[in-house]
N, C-alpha and C. Protein backbone atom coordinates (compact mmCIF):
# COMPACT_ATOMS: atom_id res chain seq x y z
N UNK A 1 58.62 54.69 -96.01
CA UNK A 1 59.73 53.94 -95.43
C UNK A 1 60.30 52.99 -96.49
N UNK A 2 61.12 53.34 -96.84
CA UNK A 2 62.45 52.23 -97.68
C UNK A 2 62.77 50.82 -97.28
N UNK A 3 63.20 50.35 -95.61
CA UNK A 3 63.47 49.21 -95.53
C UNK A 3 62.36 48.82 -94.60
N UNK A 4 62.23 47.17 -94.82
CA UNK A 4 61.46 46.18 -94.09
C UNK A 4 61.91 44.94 -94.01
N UNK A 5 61.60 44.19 -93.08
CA UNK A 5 62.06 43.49 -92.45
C UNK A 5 61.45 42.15 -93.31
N UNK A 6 61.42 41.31 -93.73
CA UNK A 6 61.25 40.00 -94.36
C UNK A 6 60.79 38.41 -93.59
N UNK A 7 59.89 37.59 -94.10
CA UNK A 7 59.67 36.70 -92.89
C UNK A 7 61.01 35.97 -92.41
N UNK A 8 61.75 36.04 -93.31
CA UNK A 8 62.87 35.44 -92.73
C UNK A 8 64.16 36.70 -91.69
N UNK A 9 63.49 37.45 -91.38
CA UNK A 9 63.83 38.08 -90.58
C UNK A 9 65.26 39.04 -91.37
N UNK A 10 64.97 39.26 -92.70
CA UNK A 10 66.56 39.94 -93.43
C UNK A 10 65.67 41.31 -94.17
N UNK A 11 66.56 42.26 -94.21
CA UNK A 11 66.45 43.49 -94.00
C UNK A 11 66.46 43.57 -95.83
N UNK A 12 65.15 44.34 -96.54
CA UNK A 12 65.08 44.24 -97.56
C UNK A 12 64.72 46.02 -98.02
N UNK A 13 64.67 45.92 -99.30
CA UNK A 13 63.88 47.28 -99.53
C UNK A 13 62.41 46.95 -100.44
N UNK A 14 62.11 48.15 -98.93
CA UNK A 14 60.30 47.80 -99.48
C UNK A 14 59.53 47.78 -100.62
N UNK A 15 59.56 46.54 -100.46
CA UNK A 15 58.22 46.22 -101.79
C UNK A 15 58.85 45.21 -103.14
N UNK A 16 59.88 45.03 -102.63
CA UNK A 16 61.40 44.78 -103.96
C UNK A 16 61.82 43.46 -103.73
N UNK A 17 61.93 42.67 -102.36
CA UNK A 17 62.71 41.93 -102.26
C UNK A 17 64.03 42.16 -102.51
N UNK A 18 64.77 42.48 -102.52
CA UNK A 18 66.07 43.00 -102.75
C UNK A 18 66.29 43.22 -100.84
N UNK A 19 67.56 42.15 -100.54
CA UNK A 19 68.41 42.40 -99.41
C UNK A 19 69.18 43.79 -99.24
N UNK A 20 69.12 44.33 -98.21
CA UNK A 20 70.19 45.35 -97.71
C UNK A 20 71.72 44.61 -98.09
N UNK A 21 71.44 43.39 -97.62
CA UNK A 21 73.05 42.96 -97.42
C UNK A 21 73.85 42.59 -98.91
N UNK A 22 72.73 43.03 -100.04
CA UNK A 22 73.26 42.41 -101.36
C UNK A 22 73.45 43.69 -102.14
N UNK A 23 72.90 44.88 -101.68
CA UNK A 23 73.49 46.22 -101.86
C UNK A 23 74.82 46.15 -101.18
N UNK A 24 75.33 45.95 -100.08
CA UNK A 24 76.32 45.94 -99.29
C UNK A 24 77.55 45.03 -99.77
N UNK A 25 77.10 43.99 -100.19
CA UNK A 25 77.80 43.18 -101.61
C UNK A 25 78.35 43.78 -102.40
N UNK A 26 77.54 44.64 -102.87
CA UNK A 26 77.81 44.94 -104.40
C UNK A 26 79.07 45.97 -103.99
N UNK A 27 79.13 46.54 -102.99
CA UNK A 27 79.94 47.53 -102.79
C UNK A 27 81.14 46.87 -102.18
N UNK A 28 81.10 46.24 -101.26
CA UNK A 28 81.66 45.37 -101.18
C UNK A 28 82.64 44.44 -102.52
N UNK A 29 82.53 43.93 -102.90
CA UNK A 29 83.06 43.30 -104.18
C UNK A 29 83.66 44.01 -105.45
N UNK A 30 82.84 44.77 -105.55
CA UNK A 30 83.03 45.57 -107.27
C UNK A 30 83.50 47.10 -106.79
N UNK A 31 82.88 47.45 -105.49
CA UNK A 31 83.35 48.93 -105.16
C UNK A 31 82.40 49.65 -105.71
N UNK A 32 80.62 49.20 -106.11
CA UNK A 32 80.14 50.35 -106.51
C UNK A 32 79.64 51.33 -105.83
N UNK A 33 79.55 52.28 -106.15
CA UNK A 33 78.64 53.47 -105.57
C UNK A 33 77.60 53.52 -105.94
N UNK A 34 76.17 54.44 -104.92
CA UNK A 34 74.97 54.42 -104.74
C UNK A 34 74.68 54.52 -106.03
N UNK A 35 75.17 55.32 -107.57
CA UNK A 35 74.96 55.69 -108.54
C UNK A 35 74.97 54.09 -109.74
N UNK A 36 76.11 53.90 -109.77
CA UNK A 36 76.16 52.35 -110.47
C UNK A 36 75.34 51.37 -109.59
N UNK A 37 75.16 51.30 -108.48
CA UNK A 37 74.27 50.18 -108.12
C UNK A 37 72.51 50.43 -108.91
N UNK A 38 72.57 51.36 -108.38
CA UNK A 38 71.29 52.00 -109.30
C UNK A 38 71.10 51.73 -111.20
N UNK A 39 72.27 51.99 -111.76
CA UNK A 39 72.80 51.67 -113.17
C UNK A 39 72.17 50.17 -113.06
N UNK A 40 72.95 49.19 -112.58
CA UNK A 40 73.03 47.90 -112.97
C UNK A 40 71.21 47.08 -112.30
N UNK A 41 70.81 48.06 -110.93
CA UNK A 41 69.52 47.82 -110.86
C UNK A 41 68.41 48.75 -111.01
N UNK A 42 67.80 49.02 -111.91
CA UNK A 42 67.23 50.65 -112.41
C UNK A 42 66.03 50.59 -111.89
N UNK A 43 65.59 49.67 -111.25
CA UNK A 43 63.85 49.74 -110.52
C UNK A 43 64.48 50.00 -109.19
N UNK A 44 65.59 50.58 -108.62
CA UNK A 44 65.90 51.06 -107.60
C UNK A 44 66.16 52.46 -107.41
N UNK A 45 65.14 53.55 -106.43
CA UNK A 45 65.78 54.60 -106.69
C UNK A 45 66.83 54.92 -105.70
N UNK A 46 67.66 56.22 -106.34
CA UNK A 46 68.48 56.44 -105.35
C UNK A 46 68.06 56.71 -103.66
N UNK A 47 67.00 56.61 -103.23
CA UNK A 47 66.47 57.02 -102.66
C UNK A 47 66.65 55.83 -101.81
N UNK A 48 66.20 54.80 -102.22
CA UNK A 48 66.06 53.08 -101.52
C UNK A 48 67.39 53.05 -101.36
N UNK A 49 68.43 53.53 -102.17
CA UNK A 49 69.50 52.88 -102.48
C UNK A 49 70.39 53.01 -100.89
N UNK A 50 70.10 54.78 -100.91
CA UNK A 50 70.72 55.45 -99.64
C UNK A 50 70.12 55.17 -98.32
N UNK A 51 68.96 54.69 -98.61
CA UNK A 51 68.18 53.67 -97.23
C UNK A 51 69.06 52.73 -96.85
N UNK A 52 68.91 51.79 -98.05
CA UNK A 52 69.47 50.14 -97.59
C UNK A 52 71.31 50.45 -96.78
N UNK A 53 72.04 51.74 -97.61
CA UNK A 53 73.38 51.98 -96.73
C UNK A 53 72.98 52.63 -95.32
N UNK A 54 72.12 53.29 -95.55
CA UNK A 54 72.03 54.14 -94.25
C UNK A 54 71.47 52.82 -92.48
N UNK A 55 70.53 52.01 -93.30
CA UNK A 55 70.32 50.93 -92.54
C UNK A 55 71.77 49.94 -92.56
N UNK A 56 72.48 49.39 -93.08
CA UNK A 56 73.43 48.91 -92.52
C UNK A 56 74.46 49.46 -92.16
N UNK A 57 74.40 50.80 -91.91
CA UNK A 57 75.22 51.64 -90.93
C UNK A 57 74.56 51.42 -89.44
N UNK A 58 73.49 51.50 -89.54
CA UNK A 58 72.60 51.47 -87.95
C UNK A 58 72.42 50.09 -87.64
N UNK A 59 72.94 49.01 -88.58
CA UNK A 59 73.33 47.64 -88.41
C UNK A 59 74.39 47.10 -88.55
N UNK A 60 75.03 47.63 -88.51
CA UNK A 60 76.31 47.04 -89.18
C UNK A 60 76.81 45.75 -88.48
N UNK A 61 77.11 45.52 -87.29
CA UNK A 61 77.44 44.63 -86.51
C UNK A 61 76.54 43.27 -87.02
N UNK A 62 75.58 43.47 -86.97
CA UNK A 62 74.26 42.27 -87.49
C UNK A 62 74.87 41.62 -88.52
N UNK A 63 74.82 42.68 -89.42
CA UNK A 63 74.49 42.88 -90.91
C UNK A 63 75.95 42.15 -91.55
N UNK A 64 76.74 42.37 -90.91
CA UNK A 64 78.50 42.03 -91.15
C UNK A 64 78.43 40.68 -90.74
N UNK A 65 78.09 40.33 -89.38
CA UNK A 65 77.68 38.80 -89.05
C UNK A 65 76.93 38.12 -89.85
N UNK A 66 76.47 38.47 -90.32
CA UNK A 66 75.13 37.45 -91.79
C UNK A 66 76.20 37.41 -92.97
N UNK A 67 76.41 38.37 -93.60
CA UNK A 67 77.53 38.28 -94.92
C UNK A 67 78.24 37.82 -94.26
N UNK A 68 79.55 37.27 -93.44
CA UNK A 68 80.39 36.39 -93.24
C UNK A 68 79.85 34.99 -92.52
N UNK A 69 78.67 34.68 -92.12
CA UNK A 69 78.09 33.42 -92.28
C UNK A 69 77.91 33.04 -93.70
N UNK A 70 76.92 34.33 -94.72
CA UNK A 70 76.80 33.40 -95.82
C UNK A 70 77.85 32.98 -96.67
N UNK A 71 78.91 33.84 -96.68
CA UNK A 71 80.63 33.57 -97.22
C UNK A 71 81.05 32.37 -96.78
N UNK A 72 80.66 32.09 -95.77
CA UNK A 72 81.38 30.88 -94.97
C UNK A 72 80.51 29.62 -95.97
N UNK A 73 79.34 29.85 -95.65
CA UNK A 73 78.38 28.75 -95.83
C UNK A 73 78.86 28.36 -97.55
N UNK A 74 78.83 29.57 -98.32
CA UNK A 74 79.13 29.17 -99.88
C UNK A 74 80.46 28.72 -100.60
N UNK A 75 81.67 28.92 -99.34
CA UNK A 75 82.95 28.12 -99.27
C UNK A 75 82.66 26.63 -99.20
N UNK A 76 81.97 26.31 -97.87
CA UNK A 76 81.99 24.83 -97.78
C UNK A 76 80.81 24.54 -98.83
N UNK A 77 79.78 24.97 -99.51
CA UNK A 77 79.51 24.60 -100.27
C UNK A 77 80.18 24.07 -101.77
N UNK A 78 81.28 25.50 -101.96
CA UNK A 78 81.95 24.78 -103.30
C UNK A 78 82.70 23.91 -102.98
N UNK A 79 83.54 23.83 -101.90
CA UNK A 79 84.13 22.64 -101.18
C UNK A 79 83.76 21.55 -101.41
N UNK A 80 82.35 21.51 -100.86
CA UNK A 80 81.59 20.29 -101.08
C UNK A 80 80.86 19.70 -102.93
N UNK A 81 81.28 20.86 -103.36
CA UNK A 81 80.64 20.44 -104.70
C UNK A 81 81.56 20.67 -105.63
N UNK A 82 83.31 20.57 -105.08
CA UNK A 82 84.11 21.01 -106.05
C UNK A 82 84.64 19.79 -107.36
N UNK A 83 84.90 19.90 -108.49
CA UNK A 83 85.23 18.43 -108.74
C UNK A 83 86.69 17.66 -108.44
N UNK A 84 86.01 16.26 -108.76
CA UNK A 84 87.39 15.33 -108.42
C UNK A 84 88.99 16.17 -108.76
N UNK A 85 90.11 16.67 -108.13
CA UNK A 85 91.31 17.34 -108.69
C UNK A 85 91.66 15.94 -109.83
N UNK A 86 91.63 14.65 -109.42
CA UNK A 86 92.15 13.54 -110.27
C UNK A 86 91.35 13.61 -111.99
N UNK A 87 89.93 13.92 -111.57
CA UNK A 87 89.34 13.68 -113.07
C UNK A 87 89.51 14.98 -113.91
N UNK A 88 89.92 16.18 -113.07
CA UNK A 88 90.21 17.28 -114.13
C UNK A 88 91.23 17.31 -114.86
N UNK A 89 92.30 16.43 -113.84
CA UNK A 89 93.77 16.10 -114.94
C UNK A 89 93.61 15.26 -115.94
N UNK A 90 92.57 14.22 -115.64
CA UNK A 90 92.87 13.00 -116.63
C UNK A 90 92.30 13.83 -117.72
N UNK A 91 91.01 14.40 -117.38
CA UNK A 91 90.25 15.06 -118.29
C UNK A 91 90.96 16.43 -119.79
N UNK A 92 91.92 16.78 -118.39
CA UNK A 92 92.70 17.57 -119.32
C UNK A 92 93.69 16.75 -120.09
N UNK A 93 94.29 15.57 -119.62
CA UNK A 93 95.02 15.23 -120.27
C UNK A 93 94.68 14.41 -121.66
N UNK A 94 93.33 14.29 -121.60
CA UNK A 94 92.44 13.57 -123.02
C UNK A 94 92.45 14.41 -123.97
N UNK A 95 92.06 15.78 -123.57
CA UNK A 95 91.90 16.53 -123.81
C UNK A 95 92.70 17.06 -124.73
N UNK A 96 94.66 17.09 -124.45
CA UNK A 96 96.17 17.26 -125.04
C UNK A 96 95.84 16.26 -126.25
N UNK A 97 95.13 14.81 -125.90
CA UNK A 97 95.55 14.04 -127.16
C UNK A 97 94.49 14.20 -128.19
N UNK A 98 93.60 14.99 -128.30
CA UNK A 98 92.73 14.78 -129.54
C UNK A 98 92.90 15.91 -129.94
């Protein structure tokens, strides 16, 4: 069996730590396929690879609800950790004179 479940209750591939939902990312974002995800993580076989999609097909609803919580959550994070707009101007503008 390819996927297992994690104490924090998130859908991983066995034995790896590696999230389903960060395969689902990757495709998501960059557009890769089962082949380049594999490329860029090579202790994954294609085998896990087509697990972790095949499980968030039979999850999807879940699985879609968690990635747009954590999207949400890492917005108000940069939000919250974005810098001053005032000190990047001044900063840039020190910046023009030396």
């Amino acid at each position: 069996m390819h996927i297992a479940v994690d104490k924090g209750g998130s859908a991983v591939i066995a034995g790896t730590g590696i999230k389903v939902k960060q395969l689902v990312s990757f495709r998501r974002a960059w557009g890769w396929t089962p082949e380049q995800i594999q490329e860029n993580l090579p202790q994954l076989s294609l085998g896990q690879i087509y697990a972790a999609f095949a499980y968030y097909h039979d999850h999807q609803a879940a699985l879609d609800a968690e990635l747009d919580a954590d999207h949400r959550e890492a917005e108000q994070l940069a939000a919250q950790h974005a810098p001053d707009p005032a000190l990047i101007k001044r900063l840039r503008e020190a910046s023009k004179r030396t």
